[in-house]
Each structure stands twice: as structure tokens, then as C-alpha cells.
C-alpha atoms as a PDB file:
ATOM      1  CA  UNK A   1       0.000   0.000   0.000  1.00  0.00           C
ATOM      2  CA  UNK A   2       1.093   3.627  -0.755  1.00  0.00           C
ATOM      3  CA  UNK A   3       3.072   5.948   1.875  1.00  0.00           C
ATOM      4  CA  UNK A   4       2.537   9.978   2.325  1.00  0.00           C
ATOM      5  CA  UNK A   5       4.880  11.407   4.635  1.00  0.00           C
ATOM      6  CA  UNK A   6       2.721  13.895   6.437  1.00  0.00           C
ATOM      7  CA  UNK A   7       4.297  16.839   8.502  1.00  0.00           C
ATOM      8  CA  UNK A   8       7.245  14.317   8.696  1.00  0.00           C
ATOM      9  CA  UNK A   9       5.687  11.142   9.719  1.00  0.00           C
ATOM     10  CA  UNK A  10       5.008   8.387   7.494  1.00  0.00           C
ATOM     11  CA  UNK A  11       0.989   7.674   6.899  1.00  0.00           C
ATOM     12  CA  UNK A  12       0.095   3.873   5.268  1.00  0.00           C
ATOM     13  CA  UNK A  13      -3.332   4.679   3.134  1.00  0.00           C
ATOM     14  CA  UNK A  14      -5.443   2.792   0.368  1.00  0.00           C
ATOM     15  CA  UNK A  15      -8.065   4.535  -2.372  1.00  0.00           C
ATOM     16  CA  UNK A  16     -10.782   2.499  -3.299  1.00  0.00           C
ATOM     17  CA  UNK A  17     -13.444   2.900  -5.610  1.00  0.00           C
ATOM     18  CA  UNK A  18     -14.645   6.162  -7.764  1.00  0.00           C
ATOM     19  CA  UNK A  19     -16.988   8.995  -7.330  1.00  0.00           C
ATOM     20  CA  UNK A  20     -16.670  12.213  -4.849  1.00  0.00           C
ATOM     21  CA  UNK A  21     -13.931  11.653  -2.325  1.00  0.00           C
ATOM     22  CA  UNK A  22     -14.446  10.426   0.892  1.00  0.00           C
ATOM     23  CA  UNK A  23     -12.360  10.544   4.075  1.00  0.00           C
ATOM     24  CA  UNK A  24     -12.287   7.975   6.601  1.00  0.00           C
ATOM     25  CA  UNK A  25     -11.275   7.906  10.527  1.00  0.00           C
ATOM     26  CA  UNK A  26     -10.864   4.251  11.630  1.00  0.00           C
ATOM     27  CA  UNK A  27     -12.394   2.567  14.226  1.00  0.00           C
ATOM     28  CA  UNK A  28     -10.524   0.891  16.735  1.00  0.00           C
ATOM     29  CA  UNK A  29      -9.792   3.214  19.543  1.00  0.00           C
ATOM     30  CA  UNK A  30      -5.779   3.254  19.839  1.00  0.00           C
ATOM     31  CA  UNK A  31      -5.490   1.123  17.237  1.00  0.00           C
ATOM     32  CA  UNK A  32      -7.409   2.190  14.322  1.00  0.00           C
ATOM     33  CA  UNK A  33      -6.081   0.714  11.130  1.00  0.00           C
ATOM     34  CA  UNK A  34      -7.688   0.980   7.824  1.00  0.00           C
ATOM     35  CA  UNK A  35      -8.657  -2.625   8.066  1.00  0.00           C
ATOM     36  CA  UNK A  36     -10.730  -1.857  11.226  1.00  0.00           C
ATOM     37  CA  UNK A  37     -13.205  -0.958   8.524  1.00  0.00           C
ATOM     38  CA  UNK A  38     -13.953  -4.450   7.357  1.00  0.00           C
ATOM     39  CA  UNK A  39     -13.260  -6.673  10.387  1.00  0.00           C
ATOM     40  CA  UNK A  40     -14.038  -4.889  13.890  1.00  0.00           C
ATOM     41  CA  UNK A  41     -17.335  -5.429  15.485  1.00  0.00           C
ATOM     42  CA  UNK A  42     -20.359  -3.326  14.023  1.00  0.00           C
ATOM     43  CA  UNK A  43     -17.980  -2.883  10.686  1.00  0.00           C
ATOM     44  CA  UNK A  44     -17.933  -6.214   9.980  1.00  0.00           C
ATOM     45  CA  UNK A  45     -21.548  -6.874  10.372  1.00  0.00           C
ATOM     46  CA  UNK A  46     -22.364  -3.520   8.049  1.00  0.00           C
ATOM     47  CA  UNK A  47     -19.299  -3.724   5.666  1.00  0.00           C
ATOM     48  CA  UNK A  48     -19.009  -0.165   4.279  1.00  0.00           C
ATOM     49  CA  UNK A  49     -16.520  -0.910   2.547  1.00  0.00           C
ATOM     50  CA  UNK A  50     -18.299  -3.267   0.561  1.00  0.00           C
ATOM     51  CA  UNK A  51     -20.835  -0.986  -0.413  1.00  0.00           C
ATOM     52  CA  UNK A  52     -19.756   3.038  -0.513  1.00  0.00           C
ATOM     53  CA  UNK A  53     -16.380   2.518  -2.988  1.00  0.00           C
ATOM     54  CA  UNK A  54     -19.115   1.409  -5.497  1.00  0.00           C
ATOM     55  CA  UNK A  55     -20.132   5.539  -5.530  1.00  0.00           C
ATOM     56  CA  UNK A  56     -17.327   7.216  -3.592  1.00  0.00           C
ATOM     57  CA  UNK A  57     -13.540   7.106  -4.180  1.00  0.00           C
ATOM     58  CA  UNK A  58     -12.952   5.849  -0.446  1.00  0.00           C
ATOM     59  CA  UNK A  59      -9.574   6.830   1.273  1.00  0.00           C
ATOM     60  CA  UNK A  60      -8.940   4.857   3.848  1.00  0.00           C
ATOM     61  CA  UNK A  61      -5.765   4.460   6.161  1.00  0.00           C
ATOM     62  CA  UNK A  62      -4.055   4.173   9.463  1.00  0.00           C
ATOM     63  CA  UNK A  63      -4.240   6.600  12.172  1.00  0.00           C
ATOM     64  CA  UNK A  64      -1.128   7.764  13.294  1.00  0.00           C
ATOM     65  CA  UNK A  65       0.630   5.655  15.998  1.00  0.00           C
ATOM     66  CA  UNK A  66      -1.671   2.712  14.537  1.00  0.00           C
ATOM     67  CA  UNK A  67      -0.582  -0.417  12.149  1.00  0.00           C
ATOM     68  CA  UNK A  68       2.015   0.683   9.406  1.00  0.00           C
ATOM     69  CA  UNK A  69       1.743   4.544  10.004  1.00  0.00           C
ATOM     70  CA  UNK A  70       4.146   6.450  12.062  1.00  0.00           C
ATOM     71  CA  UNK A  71       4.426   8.662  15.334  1.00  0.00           C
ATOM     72  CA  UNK A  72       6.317  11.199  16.986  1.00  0.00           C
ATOM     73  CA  UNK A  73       6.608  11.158  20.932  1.00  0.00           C
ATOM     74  CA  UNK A  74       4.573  14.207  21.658  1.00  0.00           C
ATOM     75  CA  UNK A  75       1.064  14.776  23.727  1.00  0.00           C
ATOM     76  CA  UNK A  76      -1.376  14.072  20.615  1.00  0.00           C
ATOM     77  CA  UNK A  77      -4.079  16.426  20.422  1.00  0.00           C
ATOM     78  CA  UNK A  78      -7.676  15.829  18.029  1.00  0.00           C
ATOM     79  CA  UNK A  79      -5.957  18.419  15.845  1.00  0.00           C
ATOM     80  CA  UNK A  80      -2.922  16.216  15.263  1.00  0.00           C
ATOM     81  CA  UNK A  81      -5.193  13.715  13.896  1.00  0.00           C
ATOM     82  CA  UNK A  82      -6.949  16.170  11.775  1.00  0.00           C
ATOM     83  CA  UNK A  83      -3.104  17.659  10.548  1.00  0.00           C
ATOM     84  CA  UNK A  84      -2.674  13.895   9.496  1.00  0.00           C
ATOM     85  CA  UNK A  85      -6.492  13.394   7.427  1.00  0.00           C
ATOM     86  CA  UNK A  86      -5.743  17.090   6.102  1.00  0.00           C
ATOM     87  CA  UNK A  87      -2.138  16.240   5.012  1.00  0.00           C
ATOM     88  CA  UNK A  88      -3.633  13.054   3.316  1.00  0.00           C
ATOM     89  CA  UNK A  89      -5.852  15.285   1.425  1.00  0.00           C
ATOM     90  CA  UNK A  90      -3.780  17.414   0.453  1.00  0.00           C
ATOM     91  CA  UNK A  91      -1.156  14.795  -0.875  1.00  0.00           C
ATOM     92  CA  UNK A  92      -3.982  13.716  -3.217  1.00  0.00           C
ATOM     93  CA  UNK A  93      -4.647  17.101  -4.336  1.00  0.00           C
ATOM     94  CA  UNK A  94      -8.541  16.941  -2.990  1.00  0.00           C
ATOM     95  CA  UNK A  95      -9.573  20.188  -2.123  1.00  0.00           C
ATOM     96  CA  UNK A  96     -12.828  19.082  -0.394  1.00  0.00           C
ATOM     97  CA  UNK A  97     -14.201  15.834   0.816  1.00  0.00           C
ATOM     98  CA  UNK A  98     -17.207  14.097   3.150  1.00  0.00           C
ATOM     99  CA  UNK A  99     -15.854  12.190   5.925  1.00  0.00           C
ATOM    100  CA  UNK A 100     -16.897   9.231   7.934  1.00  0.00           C
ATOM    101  CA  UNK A 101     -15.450   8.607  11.095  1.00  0.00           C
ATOM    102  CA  UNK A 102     -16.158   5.568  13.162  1.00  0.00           C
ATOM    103  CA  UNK A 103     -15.755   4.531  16.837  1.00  0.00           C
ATOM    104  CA  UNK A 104     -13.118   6.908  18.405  1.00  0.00           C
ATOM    105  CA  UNK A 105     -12.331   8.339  14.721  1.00  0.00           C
ATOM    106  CA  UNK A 106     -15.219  10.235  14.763  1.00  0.00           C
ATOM    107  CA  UNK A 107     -13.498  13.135  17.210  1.00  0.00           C
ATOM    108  CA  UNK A 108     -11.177  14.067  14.339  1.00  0.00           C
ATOM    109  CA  UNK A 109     -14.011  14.168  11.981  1.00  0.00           C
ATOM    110  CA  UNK A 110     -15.640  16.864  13.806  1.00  0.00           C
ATOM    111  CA  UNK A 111     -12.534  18.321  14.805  1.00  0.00           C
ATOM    112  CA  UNK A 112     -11.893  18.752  11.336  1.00  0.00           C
ATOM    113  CA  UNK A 113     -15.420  20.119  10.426  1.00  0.00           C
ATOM    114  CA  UNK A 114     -14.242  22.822  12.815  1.00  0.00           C
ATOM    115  CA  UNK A 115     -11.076  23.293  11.638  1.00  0.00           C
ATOM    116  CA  UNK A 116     -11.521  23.072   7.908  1.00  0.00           C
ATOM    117  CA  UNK A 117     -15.142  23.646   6.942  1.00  0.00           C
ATOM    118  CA  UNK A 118     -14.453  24.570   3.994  1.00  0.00           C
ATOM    119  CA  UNK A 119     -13.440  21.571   2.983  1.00  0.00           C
ATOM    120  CA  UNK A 120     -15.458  19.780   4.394  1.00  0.00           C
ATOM    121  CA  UNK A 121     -18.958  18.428   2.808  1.00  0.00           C
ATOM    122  CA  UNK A 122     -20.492  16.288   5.285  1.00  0.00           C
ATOM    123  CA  UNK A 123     -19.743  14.391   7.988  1.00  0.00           C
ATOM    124  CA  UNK A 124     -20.456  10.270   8.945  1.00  0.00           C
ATOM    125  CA  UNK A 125     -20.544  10.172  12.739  1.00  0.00           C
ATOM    126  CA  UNK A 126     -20.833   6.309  12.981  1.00  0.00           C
ATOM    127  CA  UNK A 127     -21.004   4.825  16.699  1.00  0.00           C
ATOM    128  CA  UNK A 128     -19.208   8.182  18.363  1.00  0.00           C
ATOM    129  CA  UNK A 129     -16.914   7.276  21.400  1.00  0.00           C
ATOM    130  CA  UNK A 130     -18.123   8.946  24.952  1.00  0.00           C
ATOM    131  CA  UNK A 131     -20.135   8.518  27.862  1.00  0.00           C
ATOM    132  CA  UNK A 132     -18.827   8.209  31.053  1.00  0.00           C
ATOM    133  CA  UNK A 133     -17.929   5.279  31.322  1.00  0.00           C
ATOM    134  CA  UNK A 134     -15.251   5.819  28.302  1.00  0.00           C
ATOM    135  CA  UNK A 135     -13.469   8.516  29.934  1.00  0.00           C
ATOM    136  CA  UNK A 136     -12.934   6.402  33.179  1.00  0.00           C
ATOM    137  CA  UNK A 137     -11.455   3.641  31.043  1.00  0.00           C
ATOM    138  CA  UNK A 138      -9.713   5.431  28.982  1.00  0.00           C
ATOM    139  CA  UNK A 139      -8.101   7.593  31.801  1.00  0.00           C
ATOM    140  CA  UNK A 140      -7.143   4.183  33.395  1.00  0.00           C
ATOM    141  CA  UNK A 141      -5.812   3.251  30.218  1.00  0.00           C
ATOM    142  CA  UNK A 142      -3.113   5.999  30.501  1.00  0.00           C
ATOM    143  CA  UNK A 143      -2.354   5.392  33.890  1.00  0.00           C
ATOM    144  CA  UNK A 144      -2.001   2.037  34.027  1.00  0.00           C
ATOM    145  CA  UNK A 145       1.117   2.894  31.157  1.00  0.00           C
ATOM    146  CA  UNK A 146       2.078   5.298  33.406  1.00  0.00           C
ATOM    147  CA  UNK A 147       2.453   3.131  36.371  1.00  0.00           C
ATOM    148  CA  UNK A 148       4.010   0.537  34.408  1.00  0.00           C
ATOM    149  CA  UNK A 149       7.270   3.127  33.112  1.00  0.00           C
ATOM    150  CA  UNK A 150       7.202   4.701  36.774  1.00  0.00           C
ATOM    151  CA  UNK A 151       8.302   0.898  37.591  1.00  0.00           C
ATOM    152  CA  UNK A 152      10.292  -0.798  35.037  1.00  0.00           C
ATOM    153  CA  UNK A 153      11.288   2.807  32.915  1.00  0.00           C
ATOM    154  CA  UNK A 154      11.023   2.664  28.940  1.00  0.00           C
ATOM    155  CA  UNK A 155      13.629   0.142  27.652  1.00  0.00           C
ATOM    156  CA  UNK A 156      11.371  -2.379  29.462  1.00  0.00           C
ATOM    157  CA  UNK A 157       8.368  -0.609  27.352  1.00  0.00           C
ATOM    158  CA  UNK A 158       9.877  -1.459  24.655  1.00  0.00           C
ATOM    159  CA  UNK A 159      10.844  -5.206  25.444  1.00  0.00           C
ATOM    160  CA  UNK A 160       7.155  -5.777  26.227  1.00  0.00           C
ATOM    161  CA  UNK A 161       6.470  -4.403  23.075  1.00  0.00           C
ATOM    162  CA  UNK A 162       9.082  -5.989  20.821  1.00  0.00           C
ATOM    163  CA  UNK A 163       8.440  -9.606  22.555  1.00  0.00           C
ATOM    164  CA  UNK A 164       3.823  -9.584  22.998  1.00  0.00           C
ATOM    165  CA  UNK A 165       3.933  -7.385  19.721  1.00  0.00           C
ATOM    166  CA  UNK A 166       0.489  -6.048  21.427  1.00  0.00           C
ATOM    167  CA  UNK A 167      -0.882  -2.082  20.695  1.00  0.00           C
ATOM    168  CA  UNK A 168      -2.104   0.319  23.052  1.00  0.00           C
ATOM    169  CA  UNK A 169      -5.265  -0.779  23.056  1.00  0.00           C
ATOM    170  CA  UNK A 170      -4.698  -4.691  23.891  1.00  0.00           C
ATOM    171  CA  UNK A 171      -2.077  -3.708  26.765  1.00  0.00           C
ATOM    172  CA  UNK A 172      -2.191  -0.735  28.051  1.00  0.00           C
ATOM    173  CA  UNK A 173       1.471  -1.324  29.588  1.00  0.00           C
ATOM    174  CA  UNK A 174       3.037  -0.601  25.572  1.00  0.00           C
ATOM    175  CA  UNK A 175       1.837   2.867  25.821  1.00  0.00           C
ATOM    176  CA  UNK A 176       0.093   4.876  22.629  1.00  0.00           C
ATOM    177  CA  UNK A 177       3.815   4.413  20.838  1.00  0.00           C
ATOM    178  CA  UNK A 178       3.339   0.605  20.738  1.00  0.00           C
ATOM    179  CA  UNK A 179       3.129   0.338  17.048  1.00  0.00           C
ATOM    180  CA  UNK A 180       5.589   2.266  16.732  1.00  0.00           C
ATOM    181  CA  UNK A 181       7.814   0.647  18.779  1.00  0.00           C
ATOM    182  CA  UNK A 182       6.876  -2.347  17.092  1.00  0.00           C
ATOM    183  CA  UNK A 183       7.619  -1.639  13.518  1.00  0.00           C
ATOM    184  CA  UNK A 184      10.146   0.728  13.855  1.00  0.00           C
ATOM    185  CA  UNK A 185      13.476  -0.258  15.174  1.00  0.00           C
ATOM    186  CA  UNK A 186      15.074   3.145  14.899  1.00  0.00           C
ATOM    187  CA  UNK A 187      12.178   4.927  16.751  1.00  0.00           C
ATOM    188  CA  UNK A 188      12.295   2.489  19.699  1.00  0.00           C
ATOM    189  CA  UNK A 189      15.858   3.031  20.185  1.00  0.00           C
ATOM    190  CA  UNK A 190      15.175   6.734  20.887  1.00  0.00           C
ATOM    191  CA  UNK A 191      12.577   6.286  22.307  1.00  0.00           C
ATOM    192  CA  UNK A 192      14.067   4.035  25.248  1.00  0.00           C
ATOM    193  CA  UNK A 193      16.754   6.790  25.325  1.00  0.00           C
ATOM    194  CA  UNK A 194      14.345  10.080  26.162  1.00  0.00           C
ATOM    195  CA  UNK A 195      13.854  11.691  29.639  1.00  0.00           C
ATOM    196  CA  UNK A 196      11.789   9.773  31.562  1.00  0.00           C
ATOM    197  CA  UNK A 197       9.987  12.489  33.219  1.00  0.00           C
ATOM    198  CA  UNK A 198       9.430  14.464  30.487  1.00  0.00           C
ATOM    199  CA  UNK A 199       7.520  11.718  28.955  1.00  0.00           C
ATOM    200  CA  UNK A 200       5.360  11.029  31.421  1.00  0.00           C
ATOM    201  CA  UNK A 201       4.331  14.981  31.617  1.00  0.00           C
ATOM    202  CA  UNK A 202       3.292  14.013  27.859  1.00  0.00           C
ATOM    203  CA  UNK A 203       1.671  10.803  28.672  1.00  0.00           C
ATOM    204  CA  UNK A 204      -0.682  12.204  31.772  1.00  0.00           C
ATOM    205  CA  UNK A 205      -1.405  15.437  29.386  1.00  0.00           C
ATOM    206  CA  UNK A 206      -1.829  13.351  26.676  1.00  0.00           C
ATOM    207  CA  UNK A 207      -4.958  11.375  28.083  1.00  0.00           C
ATOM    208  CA  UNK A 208      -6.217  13.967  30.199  1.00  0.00           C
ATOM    209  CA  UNK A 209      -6.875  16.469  27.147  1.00  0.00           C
ATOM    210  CA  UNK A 210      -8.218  13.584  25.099  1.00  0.00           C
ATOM    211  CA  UNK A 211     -10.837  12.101  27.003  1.00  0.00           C
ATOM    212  CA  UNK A 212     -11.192  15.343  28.563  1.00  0.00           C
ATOM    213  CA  UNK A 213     -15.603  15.209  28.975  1.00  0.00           C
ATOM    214  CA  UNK A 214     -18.372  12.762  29.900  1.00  0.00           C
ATOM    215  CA  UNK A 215     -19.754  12.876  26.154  1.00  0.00           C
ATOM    216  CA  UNK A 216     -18.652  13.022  22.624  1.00  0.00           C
ATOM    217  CA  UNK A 217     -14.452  14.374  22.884  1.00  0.00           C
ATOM    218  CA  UNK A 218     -12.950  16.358  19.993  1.00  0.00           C
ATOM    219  CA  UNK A 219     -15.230  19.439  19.534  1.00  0.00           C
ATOM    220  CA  UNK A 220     -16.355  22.028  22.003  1.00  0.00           C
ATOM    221  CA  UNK A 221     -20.158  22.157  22.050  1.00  0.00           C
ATOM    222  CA  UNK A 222     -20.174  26.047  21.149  1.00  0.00           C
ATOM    223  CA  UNK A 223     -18.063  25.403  18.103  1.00  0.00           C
ATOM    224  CA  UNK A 224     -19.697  22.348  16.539  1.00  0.00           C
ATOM    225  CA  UNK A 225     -23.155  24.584  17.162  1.00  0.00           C
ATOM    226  CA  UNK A 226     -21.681  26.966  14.532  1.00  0.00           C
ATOM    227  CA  UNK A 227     -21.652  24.246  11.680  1.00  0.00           C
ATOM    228  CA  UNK A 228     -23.251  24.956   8.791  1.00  0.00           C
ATOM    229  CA  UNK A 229     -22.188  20.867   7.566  1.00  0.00           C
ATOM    230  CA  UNK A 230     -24.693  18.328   7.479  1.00  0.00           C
ATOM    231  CA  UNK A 231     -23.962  15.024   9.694  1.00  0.00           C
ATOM    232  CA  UNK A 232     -25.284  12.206  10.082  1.00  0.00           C
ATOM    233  CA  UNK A 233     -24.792  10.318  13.734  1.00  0.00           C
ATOM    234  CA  UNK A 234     -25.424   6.577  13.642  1.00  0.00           C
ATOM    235  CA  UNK A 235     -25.528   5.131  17.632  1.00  0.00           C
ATOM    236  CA  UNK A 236     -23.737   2.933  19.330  1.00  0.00           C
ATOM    237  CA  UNK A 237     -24.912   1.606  22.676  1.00  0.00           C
ATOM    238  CA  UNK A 238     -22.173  -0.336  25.042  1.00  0.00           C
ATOM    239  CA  UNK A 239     -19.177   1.379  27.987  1.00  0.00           C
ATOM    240  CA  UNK A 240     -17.560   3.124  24.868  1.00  0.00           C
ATOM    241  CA  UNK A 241     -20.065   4.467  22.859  1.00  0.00           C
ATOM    242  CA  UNK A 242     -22.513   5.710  24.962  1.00  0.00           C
ATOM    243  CA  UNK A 243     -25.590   6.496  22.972  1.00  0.00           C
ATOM    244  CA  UNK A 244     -25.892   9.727  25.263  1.00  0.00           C
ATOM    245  CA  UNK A 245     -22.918  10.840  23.202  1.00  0.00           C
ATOM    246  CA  UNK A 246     -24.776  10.242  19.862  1.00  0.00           C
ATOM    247  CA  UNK A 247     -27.383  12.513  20.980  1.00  0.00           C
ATOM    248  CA  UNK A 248     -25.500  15.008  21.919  1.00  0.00           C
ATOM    249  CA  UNK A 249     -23.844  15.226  18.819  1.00  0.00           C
ATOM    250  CA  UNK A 250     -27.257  15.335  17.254  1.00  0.00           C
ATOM    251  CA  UNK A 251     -27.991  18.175  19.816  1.00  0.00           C
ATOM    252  CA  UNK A 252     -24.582  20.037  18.857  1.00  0.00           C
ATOM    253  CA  UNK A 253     -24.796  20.331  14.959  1.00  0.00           C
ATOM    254  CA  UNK A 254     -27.160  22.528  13.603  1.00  0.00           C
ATOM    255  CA  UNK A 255     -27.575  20.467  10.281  1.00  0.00           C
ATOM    256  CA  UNK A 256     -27.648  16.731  11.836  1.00  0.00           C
ATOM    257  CA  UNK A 257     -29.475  13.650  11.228  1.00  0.00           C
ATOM    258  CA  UNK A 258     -30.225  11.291  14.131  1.00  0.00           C
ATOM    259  CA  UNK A 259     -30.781   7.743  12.765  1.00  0.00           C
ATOM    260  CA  UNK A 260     -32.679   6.595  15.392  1.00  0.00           C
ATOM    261  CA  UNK A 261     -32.147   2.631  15.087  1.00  0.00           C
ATOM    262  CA  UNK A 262     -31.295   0.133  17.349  1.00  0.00           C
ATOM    263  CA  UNK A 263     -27.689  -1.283  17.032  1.00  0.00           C
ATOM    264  CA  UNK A 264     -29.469  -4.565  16.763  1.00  0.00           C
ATOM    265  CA  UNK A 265     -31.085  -3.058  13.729  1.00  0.00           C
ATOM    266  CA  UNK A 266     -28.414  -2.037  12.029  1.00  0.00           C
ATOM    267  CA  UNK A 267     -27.668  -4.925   8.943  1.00  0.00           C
ATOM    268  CA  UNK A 268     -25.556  -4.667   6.407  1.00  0.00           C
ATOM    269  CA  UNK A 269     -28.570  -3.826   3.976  1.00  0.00           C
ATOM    270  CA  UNK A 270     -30.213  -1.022   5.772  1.00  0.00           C
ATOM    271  CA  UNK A 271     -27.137   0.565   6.587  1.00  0.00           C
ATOM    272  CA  UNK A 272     -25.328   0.456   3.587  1.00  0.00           C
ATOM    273  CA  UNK A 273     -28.647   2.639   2.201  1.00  0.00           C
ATOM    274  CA  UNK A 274     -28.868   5.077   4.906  1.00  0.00           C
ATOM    275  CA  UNK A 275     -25.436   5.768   4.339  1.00  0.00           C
ATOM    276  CA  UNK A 276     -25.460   6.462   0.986  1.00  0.00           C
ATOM    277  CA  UNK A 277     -29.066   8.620   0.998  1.00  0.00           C
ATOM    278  CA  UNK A 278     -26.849  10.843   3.277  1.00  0.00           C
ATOM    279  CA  UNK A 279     -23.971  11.225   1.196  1.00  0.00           C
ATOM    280  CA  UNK A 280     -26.009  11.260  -1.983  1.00  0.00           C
ATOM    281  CA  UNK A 281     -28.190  14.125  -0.477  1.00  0.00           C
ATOM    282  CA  UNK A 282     -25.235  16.083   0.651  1.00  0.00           C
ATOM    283  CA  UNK A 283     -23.501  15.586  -2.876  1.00  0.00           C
ATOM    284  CA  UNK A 284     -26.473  17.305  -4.413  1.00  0.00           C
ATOM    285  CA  UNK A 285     -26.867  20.041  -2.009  1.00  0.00           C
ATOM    286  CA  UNK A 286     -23.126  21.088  -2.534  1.00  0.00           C
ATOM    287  CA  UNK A 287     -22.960  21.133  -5.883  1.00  0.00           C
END
């Protein structure tokens, strides 16, 4: 698969299909790889991928610090992730673009609304991350990496990493550099090497700023209520994706659709058609 070197880290993407472009976030939480899209949970039951390249030229890849992509050591921000989608565009020469985020890649997506509405013609909100429950978890996520380098220090990071192989998301010991780490030999010797201290200050910021609210992270409220994009938020309902969050996403954007379905409901068939009324409808309107 192709490699764009965005703001100086290396980004692993696929394009599939034809028609108006479309942007999307992975699922997967910490370790959202393109293929996240056809094999985790509620993706493989709805397989968008099997469906929306057949009218939309699909770009698709791996979130920084995830699978093949790269990572710098530094506390990671929503609007790093949108740098990296942006970049991606950009490297295509796309000036504008609907995106679909799904799972925890839906904060970029309306990070990026906010940040680039102008290129921006609709957004996919599919099973947002948030709720309460999320931040706890996610917050003990962090610290449980923390409390494993305040014990053993980084060069045993990375031999936990090098020998179980395992990303941040599957052992929260490997920290959000994991993949990294993993495929990367040069980046895990300096990264053993760094002030200890200093990287924890980046870790505990890192999470805190993240997972910073008991909803839907990546947007503030009064930000997303100046949208003028239209969205469409599909729910989720388990401890990640909170379908509180969903609604208050569908509270937040002035233009959004609430498809008000069960996640028991959601099949590959009637999914697959929702999604591509919305995108169809949004094509037309921004021509």
C-alpha cells in the first residue's frame, strides 16, 4: 500500500473505488487501522466498505501511531489527527471531501469540520466514542502505562512491546507508541533513550486532554453549534459508545441527522442505504 509522509511522519493509506472523495477515521480506539473498517465489530456486520467505494472514491488508512503509520513522541491532540487526514488530502490534491469517522475516529471528523469547513462536505458520525464510562477507562488506560514506566522505565516498554507485539489498546502497559515501537526499530531506540519524566508529563497530558468530557471528545459544544455541515450520527450503545454521546452530537450540529435505530437493527442492507441517501443528499446540495 502507498506511503505519504505527512508533517514528517510516514501515513500507510489505500483509495478504493470512484466517485466524490471520501475521508475515513478508523475505528478501533488506539489502534485504528484501515482494516478496522472491514473486520471490527459493528464494521464487519455492516461492511461499508463493501458498499460506498461502489459511488465514492474511499480513502482509507491508518491513524497515526496505529498499524504501518508512524508517530512522533509528543502529547497528541484531536488536531494532530486532523493535521494527518488534512495532510492526506492534500497529498492527493482533494480540495474538499465528506468524511466518515467511526468509533473513536469520529473526534477528528468533527474536529476537522471545525477546523476546515471549507473543505469539508459532510460528515459520517458512525457509533461516536463517549459517555462516562469511556473517559474512566480510557483515563485508566493511561495510567495504568504510566504506572508501568514509573516501575520498570522505557527500555522495558519497549521489550514488552518488541516480545507480545500487542498495541495500546490490547495492553495498556506498551503505551500509545506501541506500534511504533513495534515496527520501527530506529524509533524504539530513541525512544528508550528520552527523559523519563518528560515523557510522562506528555503521557498524563496526553490522556487527560483527550478524554477530557463525559460525552462526545474532539469538539467544544459552542463550536460544533456553529456548523453549517450536514452530519449524520449513527448510535452505538455499550461502555464506549454511549448512545448519550450520539445525541449530543445530534444536539450540537445545527444540520444533523439522528438515525434513530437500534444497534441490533443495524444490517448490512439497511445501513449500507442510509449511508449512501446521506452522502447522496449532501452531494447534491453542494454542488
Amino acid at each position: 500500500m502507498p506511503i505519504a509522509t505527512i508533517d514528517g511522519i510516514e501515513t500507510r493509506y489505500e483509495v478504493v473505488g470512484s466517485g466524490p472523495p471520501l475521508l475515513m477515521f478508523s475505528p478501533g480506539g488506539f489502534d485504528a487501522t484501515l482494516e478496522k473498517w472491514s473486520s471490527l465489530g459493528i464494521y464487519a456486520k455492516t461492511k461499508p466498505l463493501d458498499h460506498l467505494p461502489k459511488k465514492y472514491t474511499c480513502i482509507i488508512f491508518d491513524r497515526r501511531e496505529t498499524g504501518q503509520s508512524g508517530g512522533r513522541v509528543e502529547r497528541v491532540t484531536w488536531a494532530h489527527y486532523v493535521a494527518q487526514g488534512k495532510g492526506l488530502l492534500d497529498h492527493l490534491n482533494i480540495k474538499q471531501a465528506h468524511l466518515m469517522g467511526g468509533c473513536m475516529g469520529c473526534s477528528p471528523v468533527m474536529a476537522f469540520g471545525v477546523a476546515h469547513p471549507e473543505a469539508t462536505l459532510s460528515m459520517v458520525l458512525y457509533w461516536p466514542v463517549g459517555g462516562a464510562k469511556y473517559r474512566l477507562s480510557s483515563h485508566q488506560r493511561f495510567a495504568e502505562h504510566l504506572a508501568y514506566v514509573h516501575q520498570h522505565g522505557l527500555e522495558q516498554v519497549v521489550a514488552l512491546v518488541t516480545k507480545d507485539g500487542k498495541a495500546f489498546g490490547a495492553d495498556p502497559r506498551g503505551g500509545p507508541w506501541a506500534s511504533v515501537i513495534r515496527r520501527d526499530p530506529a524509533f524504539a531506540e530513541s525512544y528508550a533513550k528520552q527523559n523519563v519524566d518528560h515523557y510522562k508529563l506528555i503521557v498524563a497530558g496526553m490522556g487527560r486532554t483527550l478524554m477530557d468530557r463525559d460525552t462526545a471528545p474532539g469538539a467544544e459544544p459552542e463550536d460544533l453549534m456553529r456548523l453549517n455541515i450536514p452530519a449524520l450520527v449513527v448510535p452505538g450503545r455499550d461502555a464506549s459508545h454511549a448512545t448519550s454521546a450520539a445525541r449530543y452530537l445530534e444536539e450540537c450540529l445545527p444540520r444533523s441527522e439522528y438515525w434513530d435505530i437500534a444497534v441490533a437493527d443495524q444490517t448490512e442492507e439497511n445501513t449500507s442505504a442510509r449511508l449512501l441517501e446521506f452522502l447522496d443528499a449532501a452531494s447534491v446540495a453542494a454542488r
